[in-house]
Protein backbone atom coordinates (compact mmCIF):
# COMPACT_ATOMS: atom_id res chain seq x y z
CA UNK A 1 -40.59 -51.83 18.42
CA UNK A 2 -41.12 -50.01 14.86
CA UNK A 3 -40.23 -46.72 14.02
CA UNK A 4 -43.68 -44.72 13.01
CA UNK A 5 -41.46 -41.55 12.57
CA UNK A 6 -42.20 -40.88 8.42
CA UNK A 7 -38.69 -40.92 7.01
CA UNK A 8 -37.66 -37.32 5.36
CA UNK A 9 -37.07 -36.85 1.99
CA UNK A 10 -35.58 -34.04 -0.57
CA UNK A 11 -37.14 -33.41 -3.80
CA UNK A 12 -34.70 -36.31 -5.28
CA UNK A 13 -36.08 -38.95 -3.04
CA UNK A 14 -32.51 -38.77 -1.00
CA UNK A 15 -33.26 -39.15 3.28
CA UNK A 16 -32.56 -36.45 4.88
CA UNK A 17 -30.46 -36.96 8.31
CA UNK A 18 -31.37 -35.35 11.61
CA UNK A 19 -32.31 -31.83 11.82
CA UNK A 20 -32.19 -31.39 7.90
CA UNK A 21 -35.73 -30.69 6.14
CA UNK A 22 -37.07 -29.62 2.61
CA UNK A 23 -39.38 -26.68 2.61
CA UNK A 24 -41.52 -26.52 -0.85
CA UNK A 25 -42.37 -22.86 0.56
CA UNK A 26 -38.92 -21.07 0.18
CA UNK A 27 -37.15 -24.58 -1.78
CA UNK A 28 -34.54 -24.79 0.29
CA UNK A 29 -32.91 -27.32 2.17
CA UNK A 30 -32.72 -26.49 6.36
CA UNK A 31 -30.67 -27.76 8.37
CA UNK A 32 -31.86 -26.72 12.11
CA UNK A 33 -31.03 -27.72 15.18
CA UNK A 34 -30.10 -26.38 19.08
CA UNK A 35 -27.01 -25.10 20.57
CA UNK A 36 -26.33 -27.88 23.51
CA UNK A 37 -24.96 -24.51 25.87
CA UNK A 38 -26.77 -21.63 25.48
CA UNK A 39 -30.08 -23.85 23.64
CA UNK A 40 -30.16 -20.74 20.82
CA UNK A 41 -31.96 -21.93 17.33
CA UNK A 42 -29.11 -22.59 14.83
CA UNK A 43 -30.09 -22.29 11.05
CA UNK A 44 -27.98 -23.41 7.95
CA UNK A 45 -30.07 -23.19 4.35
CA UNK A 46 -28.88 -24.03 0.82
CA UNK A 47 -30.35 -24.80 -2.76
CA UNK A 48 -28.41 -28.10 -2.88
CA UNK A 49 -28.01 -31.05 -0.38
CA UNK A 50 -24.61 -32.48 -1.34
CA UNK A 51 -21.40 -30.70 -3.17
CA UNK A 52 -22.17 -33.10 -5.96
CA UNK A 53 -25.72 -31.30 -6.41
CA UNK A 54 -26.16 -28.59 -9.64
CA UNK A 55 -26.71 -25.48 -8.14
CA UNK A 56 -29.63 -24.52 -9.78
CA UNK A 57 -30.41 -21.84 -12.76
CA UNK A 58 -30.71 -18.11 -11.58
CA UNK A 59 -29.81 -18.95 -8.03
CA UNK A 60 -27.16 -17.03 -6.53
CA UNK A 61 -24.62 -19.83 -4.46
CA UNK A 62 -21.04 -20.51 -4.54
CA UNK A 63 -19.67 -23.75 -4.69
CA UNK A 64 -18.95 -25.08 -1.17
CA UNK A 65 -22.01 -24.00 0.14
CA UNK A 66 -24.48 -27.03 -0.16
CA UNK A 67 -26.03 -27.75 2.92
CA UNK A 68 -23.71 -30.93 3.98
CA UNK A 69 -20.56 -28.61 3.33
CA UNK A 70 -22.13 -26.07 5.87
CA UNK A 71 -22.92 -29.37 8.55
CA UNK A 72 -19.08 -30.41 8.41
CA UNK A 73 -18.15 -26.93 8.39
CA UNK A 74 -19.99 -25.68 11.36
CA UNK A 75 -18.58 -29.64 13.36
CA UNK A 76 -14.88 -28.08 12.53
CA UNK A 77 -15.45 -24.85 14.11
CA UNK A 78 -16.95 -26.64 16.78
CA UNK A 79 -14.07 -28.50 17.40
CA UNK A 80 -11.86 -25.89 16.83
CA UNK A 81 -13.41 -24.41 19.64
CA UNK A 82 -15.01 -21.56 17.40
CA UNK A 83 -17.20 -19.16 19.01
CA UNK A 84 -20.06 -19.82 16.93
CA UNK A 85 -21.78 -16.60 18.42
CA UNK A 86 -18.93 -14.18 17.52
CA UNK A 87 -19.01 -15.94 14.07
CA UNK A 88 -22.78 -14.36 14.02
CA UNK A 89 -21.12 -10.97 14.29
CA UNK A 90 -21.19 -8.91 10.20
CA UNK A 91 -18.43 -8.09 8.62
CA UNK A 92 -18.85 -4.17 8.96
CA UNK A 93 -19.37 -4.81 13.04
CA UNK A 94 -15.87 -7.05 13.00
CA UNK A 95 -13.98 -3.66 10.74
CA UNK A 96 -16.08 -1.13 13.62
CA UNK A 97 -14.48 -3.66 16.43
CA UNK A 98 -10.79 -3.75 15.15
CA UNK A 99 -11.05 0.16 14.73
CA UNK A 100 -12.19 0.53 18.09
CA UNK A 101 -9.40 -1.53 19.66
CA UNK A 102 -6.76 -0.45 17.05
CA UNK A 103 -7.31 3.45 17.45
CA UNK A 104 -5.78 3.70 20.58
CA UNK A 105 -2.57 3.26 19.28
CA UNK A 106 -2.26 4.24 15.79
CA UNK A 107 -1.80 7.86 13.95
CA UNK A 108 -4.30 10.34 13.38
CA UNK A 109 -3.95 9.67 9.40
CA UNK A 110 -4.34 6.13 10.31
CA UNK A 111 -7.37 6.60 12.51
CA UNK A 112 -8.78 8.69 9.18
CA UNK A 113 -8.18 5.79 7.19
CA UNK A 114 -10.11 3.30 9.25
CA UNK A 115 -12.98 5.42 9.62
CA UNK A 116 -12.66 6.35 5.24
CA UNK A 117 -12.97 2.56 4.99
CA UNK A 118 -15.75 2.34 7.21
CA UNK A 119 -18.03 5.00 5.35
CA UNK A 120 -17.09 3.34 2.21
CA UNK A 121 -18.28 -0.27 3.74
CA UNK A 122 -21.63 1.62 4.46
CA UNK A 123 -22.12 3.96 2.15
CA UNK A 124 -21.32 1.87 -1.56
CA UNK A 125 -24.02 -0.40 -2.58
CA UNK A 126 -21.13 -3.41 -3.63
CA UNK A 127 -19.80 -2.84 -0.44
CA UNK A 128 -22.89 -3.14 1.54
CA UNK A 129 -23.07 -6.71 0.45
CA UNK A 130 -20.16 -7.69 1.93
CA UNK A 131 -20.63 -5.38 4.81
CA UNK A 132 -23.72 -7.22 6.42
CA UNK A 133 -22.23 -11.11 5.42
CA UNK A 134 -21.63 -12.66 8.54
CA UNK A 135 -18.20 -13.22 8.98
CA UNK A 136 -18.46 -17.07 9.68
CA UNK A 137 -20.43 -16.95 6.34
CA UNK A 138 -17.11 -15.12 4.13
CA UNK A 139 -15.20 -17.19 2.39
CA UNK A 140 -12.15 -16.47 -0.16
CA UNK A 141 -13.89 -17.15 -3.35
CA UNK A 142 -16.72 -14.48 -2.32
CA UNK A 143 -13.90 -12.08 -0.89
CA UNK A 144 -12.41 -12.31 -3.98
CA UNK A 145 -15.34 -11.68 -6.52
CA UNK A 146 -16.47 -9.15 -4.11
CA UNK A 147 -13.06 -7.14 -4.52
CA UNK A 148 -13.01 -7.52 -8.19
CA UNK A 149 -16.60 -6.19 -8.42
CA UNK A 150 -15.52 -3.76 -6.51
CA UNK A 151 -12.96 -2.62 -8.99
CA UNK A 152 -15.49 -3.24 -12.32
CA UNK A 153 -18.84 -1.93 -11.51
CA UNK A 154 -17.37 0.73 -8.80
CA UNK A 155 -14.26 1.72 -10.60
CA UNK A 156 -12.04 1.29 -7.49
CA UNK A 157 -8.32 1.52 -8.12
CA UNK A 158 -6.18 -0.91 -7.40
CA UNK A 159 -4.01 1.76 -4.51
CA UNK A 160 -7.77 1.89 -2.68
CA UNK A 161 -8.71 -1.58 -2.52
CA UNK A 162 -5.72 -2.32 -1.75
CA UNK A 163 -5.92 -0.32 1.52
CA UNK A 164 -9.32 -1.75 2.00
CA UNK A 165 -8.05 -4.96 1.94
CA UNK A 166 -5.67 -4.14 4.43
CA UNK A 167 -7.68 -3.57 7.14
CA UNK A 168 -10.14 -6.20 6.51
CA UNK A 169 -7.55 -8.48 6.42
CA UNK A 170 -6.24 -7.21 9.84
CA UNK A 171 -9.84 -7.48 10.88
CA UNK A 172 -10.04 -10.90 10.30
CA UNK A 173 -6.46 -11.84 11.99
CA UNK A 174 -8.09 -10.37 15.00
CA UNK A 175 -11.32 -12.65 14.84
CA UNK A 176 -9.13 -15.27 13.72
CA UNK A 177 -7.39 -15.25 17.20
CA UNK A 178 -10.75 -14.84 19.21
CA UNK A 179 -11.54 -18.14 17.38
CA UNK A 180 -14.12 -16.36 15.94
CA UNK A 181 -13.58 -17.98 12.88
CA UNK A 182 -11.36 -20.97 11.22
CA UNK A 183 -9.19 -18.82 8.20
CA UNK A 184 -9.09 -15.25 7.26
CA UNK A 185 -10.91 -15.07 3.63
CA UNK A 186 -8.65 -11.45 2.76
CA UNK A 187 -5.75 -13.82 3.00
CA UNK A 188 -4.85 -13.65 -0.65
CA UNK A 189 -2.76 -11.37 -3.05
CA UNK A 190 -4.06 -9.13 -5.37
CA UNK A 191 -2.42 -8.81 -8.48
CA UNK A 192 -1.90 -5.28 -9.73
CA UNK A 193 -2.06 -6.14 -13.46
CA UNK A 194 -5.78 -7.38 -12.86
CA UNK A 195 -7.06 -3.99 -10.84
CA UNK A 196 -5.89 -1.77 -13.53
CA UNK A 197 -2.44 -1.17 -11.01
CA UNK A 198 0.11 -1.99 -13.60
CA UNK A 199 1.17 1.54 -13.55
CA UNK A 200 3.89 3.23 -11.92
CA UNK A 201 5.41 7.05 -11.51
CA UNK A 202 8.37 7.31 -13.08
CA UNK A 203 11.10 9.48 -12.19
CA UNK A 204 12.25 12.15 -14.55
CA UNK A 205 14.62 11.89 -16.59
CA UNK A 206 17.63 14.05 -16.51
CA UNK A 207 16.68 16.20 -20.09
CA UNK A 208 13.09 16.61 -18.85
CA UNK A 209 14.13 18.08 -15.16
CA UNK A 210 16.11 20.55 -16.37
CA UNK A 211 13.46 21.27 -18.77
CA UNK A 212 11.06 21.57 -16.44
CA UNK A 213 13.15 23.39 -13.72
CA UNK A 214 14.50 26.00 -16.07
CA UNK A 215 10.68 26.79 -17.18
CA UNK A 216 9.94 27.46 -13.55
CA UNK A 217 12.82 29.58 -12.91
CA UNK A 218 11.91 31.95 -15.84
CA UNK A 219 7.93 31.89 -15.62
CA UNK A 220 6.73 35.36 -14.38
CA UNK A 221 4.28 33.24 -12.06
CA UNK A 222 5.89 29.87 -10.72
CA UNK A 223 9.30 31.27 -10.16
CA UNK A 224 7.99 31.82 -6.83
CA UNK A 225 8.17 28.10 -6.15
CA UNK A 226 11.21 27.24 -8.21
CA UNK A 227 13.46 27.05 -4.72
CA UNK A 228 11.05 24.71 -3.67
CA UNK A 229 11.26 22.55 -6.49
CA UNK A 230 14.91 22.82 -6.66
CA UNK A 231 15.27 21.50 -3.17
CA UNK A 232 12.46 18.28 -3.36
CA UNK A 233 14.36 17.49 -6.75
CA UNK A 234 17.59 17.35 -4.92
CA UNK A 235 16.85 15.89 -1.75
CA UNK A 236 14.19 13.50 -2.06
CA UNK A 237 12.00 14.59 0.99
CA UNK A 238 8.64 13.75 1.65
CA UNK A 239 6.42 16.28 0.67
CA UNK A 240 5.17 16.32 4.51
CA UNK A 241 9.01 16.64 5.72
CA UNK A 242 9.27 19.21 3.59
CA UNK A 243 6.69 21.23 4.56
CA UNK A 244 7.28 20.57 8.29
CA UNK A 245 10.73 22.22 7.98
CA UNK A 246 11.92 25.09 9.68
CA UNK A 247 14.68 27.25 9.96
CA UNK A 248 15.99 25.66 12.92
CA UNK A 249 16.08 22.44 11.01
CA UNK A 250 18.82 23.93 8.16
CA UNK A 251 22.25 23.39 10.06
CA UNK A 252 24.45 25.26 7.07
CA UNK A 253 27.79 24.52 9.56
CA UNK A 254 26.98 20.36 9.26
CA UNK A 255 25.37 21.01 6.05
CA UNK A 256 22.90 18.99 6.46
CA UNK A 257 19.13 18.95 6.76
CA UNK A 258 17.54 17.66 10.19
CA UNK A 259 14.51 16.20 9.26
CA UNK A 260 12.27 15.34 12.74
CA UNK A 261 8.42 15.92 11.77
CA UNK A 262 5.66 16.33 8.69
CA UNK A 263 3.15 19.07 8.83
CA UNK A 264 -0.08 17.40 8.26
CA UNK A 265 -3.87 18.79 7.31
CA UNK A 266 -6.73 16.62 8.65
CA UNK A 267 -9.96 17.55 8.65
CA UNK A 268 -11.68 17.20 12.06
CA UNK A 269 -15.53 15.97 11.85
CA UNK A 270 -16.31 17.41 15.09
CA UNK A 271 -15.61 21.31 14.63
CA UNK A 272 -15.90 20.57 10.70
CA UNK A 273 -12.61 22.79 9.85
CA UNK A 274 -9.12 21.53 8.33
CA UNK A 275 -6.79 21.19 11.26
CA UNK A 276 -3.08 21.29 10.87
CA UNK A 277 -0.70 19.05 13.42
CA UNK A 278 2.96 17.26 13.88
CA UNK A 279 3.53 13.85 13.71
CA UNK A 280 6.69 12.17 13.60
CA UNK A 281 8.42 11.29 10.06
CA UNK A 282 6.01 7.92 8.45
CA UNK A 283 8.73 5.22 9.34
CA UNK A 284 11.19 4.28 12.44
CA UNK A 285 14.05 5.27 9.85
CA UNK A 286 12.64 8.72 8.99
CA UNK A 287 13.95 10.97 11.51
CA UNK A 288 17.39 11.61 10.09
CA UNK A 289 19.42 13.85 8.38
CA UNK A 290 19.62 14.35 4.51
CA UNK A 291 22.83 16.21 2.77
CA UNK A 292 22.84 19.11 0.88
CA UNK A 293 24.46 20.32 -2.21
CA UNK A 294 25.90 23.68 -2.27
CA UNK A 295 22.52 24.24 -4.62
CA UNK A 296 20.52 23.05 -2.01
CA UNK A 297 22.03 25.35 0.58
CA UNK A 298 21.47 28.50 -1.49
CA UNK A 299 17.92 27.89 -2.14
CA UNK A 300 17.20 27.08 1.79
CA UNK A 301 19.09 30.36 2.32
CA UNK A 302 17.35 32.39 -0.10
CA UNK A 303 13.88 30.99 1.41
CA UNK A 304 14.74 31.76 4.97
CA UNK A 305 15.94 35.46 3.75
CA UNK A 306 13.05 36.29 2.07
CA UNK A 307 10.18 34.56 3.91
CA UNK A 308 7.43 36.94 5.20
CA UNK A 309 7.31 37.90 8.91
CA UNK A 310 3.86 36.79 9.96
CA UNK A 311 2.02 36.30 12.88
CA UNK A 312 2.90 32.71 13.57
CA UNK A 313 0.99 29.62 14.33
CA UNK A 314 1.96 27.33 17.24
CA UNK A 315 0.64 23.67 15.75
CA UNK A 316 0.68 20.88 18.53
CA UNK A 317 1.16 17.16 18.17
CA UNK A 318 -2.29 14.64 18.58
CA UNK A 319 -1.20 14.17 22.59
CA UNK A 320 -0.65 18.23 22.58
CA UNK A 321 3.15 17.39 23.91
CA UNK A 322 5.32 18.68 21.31
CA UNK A 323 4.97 21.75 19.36
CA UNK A 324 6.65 23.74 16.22
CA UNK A 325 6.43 26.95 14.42
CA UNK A 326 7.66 29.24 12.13
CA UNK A 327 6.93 26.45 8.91
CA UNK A 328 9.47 27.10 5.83
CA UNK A 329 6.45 27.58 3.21
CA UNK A 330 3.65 29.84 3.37
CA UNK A 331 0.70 30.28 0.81
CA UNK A 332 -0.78 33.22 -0.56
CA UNK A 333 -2.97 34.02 2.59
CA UNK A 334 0.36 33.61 5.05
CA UNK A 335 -1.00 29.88 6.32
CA UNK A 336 1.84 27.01 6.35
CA UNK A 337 0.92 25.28 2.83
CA UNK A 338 0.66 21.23 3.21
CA UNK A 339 1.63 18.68 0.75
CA UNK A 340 -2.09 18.80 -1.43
CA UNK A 341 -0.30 22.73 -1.98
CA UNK A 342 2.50 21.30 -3.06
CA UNK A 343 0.63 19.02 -5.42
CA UNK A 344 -1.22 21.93 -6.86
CA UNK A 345 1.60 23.47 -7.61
CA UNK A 346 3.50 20.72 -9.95
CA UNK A 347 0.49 20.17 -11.83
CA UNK A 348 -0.28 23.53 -12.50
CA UNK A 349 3.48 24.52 -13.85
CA UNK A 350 3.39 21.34 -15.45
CA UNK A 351 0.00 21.92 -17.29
CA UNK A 352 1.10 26.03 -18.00
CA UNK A 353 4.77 23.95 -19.63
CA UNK A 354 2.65 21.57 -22.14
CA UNK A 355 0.38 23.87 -22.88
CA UNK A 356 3.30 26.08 -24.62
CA UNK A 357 5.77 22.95 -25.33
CA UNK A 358 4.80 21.07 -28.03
CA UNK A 359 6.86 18.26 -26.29
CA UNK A 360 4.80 17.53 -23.40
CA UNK A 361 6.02 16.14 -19.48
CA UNK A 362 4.71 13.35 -18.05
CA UNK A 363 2.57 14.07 -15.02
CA UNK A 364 4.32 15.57 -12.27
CA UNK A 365 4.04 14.88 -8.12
CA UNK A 366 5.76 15.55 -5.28
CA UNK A 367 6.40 12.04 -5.10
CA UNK A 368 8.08 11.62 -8.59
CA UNK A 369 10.25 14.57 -7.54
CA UNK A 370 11.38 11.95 -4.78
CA UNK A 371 11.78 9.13 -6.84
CA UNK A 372 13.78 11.25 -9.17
CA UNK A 373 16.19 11.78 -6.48
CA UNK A 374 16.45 8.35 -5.19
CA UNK A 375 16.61 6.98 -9.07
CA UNK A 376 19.77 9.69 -10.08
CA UNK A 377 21.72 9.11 -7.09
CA UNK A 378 21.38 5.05 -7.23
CA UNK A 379 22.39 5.88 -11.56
CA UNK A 380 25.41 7.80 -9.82
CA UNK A 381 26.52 4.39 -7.26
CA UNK A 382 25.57 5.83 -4.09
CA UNK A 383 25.44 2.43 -2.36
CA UNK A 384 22.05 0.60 -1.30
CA UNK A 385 22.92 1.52 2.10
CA UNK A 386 23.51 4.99 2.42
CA UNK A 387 20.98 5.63 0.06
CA UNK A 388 18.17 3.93 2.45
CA UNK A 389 19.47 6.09 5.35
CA UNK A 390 18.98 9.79 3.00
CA UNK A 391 15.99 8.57 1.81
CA UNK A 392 13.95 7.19 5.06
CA UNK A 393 13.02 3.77 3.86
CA UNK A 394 11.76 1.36 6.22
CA UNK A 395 13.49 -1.38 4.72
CA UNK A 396 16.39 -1.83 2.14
CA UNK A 397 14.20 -3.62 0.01
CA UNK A 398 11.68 -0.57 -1.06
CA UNK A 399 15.64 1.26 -2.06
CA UNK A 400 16.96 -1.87 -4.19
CA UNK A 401 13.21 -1.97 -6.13
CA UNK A 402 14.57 1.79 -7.43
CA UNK A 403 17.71 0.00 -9.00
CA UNK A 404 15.53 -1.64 -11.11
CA UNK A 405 14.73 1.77 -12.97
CA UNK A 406 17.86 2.67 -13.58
CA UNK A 407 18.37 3.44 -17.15
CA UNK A 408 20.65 1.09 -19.55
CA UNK A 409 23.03 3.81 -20.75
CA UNK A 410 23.42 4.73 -16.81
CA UNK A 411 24.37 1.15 -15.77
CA UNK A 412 26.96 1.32 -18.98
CA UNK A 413 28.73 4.51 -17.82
CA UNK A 414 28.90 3.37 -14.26
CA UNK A 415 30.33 0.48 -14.49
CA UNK A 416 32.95 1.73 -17.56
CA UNK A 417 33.78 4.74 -14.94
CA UNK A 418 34.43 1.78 -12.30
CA UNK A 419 36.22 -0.41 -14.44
CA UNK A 420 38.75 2.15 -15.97
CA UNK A 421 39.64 2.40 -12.85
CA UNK A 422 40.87 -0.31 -11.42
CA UNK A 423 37.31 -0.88 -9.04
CA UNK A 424 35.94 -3.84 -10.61
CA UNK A 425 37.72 -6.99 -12.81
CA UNK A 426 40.86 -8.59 -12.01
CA UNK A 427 44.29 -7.08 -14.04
CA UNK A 428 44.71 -6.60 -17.80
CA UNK A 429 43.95 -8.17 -20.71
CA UNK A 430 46.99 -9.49 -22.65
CA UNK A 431 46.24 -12.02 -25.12
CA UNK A 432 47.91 -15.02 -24.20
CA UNK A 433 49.94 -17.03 -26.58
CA UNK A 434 48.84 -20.79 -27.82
CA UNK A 435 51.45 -22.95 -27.22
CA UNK A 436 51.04 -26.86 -28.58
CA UNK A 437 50.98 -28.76 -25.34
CA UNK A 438 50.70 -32.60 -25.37
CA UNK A 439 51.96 -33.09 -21.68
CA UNK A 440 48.12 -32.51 -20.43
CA UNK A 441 44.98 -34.16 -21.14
CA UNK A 442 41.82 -32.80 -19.42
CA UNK A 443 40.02 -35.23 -20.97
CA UNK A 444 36.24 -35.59 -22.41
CA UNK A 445 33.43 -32.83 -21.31
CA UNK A 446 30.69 -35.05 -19.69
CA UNK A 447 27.44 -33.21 -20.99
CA UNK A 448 24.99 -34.72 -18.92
CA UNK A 449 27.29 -33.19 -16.08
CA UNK A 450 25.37 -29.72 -14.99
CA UNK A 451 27.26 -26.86 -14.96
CA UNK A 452 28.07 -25.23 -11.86
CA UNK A 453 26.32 -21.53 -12.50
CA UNK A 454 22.99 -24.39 -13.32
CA UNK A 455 22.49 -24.34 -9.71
CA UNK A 456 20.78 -21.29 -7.77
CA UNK A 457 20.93 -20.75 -4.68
């Protein structure tokens, strides 16, 4: 018996297969058809049948998204097992999901963070178009573009898209393991040199510290915060472990500072006021203890003797378990200052110094202070090691990047000040006499043989 059914065509006079269609109305291709389960209306549409097919002019689609691409790639996820449904879910719901679960366990600052990222995902107009994709729909090209737009027309840095991309890449691990979808699209690396992130804080150099410090010391105004300074540029603390110090964490008979907490400022949405609470140090190697000069003792002492008697301020932990008072540092109203005081602080002495010093400072932060620290005492040969454990570093890797900043004439006079004596080389030169020897032969040099040092390991 003949087929009466009139055979579908595109525009191009192609036949179109089952459940594909042309409408002149939007000019689009469809292909529709019904879920065999749950018999829900499934919808693909594109501009161009086949990946071969011109997308055409002033129509906004990505390669990879004709209408046979979206056929095979919808059959994958089917065999994949790939909730199709949870595929329907937008991007912004997936980043609301994974905050939801993730929250339970996860710092205050980090809970902050999630919910920054969310307002940002529905709040900036580039955003918003990623925001409502579905996330069966995102694929790396468009996360890509989308993050690079995000940096050109919105001016994002490269530090804040990198965080964004950091939870929308854990977002999509999560709905990668619900089989929500086939790959994560935020699985990529962005390079620093193309979001403008090519810059770093250097550490001080020895001339400009002592500069810097001895202005402080003398200034009618910021002398008040030169033991401070004195102390961050000789111990390379946190700005939050510093401020979470108090006197009970000084032990003068170990000498040695017993860092166990930061003193954080967070402001809480529901009462609307800056709230101030403990947290343990930021990694698993943080709680330690940190060795002080005979400098650094004086200053702590001179701090402790001379710090205001106040009416002090019991500030709790998130789970309201532990507790600690009496904070080193107070500002001018008697509150415990936090680290954006300490921030202040720098780049106001630092702007007062340049404005009088025709030979200007670089900018100034509580973390350069740090990596001044870490960068002199790797310049002095404090091994890798040790100098992960004062430091705090999660891993030995974020201490050896710091021995790349070392500077040439320090790497010169540490290794002349091992050598002379004795720690590195083998004996002393004496220049050896030539002697005409005709018993040997050690025959031709084979250059097509590789040398041994040719070979890395």
């Amino acid at each position: 018996m003949a087929d009466n059914k009139k055979e579908r065509k595109d525009p191009k006079g192609r036949t179109l297969r089952k459940g594909e269609s042309f409408t002149y109305k939007r000019g689009r291709l469809v292909y529709r058809f019904k879920e065999t389960i749950d018999h829900k209306t499934v919808e693909f549409t594109s501009y161009t049948l086949t990946p071969k097919d011109p997308i055409p002019k002033g129509v906004r689609q990505h390669k990879g998204e004709s209408l046979r691409d979206k056929e095979v790639e919808y059959d994958i996820s089917k065999q994949n097992a790939i909730d199709h449904k949870g595929g329907g879910m937008t991007v912004l719901e997936l980043m609301q999901k994974f905050s939801a679960i993730r929250s339970k366990d996860v710092r205050e600052t980090t809970r902050k963070g999630y919910q920054t990222q969310l307002n940002l995902m529905q709040e900036n107009k580039t955003a918003i178009q990623m925001a409502s994709k579905r996330i069966r729909d995102v694929n790396a090209v468009d996360a890509e573009e989308w993050m690079m737009d995000l940096h050109k027309v919105e001016g994002r840095s490269y530090s804040s898209l990198h965080t964004l991309k950091g939870m929308l890449h854990q977002s999509f691990i999560m709905a990668k393991k619900a089989r929500w979808v086939i790959d994560n699209p935020f699985d990529f690396s962005m390079k620093k040199k193309a979001y403008g992130g090519t810059k770093t804080r250097e550490a001080l150099s020895r001339h400009d510290t002592e500069r810097f410090l001895d202005f402080v010391q003398r200034d009618k105004h910021f002398s008040r915060y030169f033991d401070g300074f004195f102390i961050l540029f000789n111990t390379g603390l946190r700005i939050s472990e510093f401020c979470g110090l108090t006197p009970d964490d000084i032990d003068f008979n170990q000498h040695v500072i017993r860092v166990r907490r930061q003193l954080l400022r967070v402001y809480n949405e529901e009462n609307s006021i800056n709230q101030l609470y403990i947290e343990e140090p930021k990694t698993a190697n943080g709680t330690r203890i940190v060795p002080m000069s005979a400098g650094v003792e004086q200053a702590f002492r001179h701090v402790i003797d001379n710090r205001k008697a106040i009416k002090e301020t019991i500030v709790w932990d998130e789970l309201h378990q532990n507790s600690a008072t009496c904070f080193l540092w107070l500002d001018k109203n008697d509150q415990y200052e936090v680290a954006q005081h300490w921030q202040n602080h720098l780049r106001w002495a630092r702007d007062k110094f340049n404005k009088i010093y025709k030979d200007e400072l670089p900018p100034i932060s509580p973390h350069v202070l740090r990596h001044t620290f870490c960068s002199n005492c790797a310049s002095a040969g404090m091994s890798p090691k040790t100098l992960q454990m004062i430091m705090g570093h999660s891993s030995i890797e974020f201490t050896l990047n710091v021995y790349t900043h070392i500077e040439d004439e320090d790497i010169v006079q540490s290794f002349q000040y091992l050598s002379e004596r004795g720690k590195v080389g083998f004996g002393d030169y004496t220049a050896s006499q030539i002697v005409p020897d005709d018993d040997e032969d050690e025959g031709e040099v084979d250059l097509n043989e590789e040398a041994d040092d040719d070979d890395e390991e």
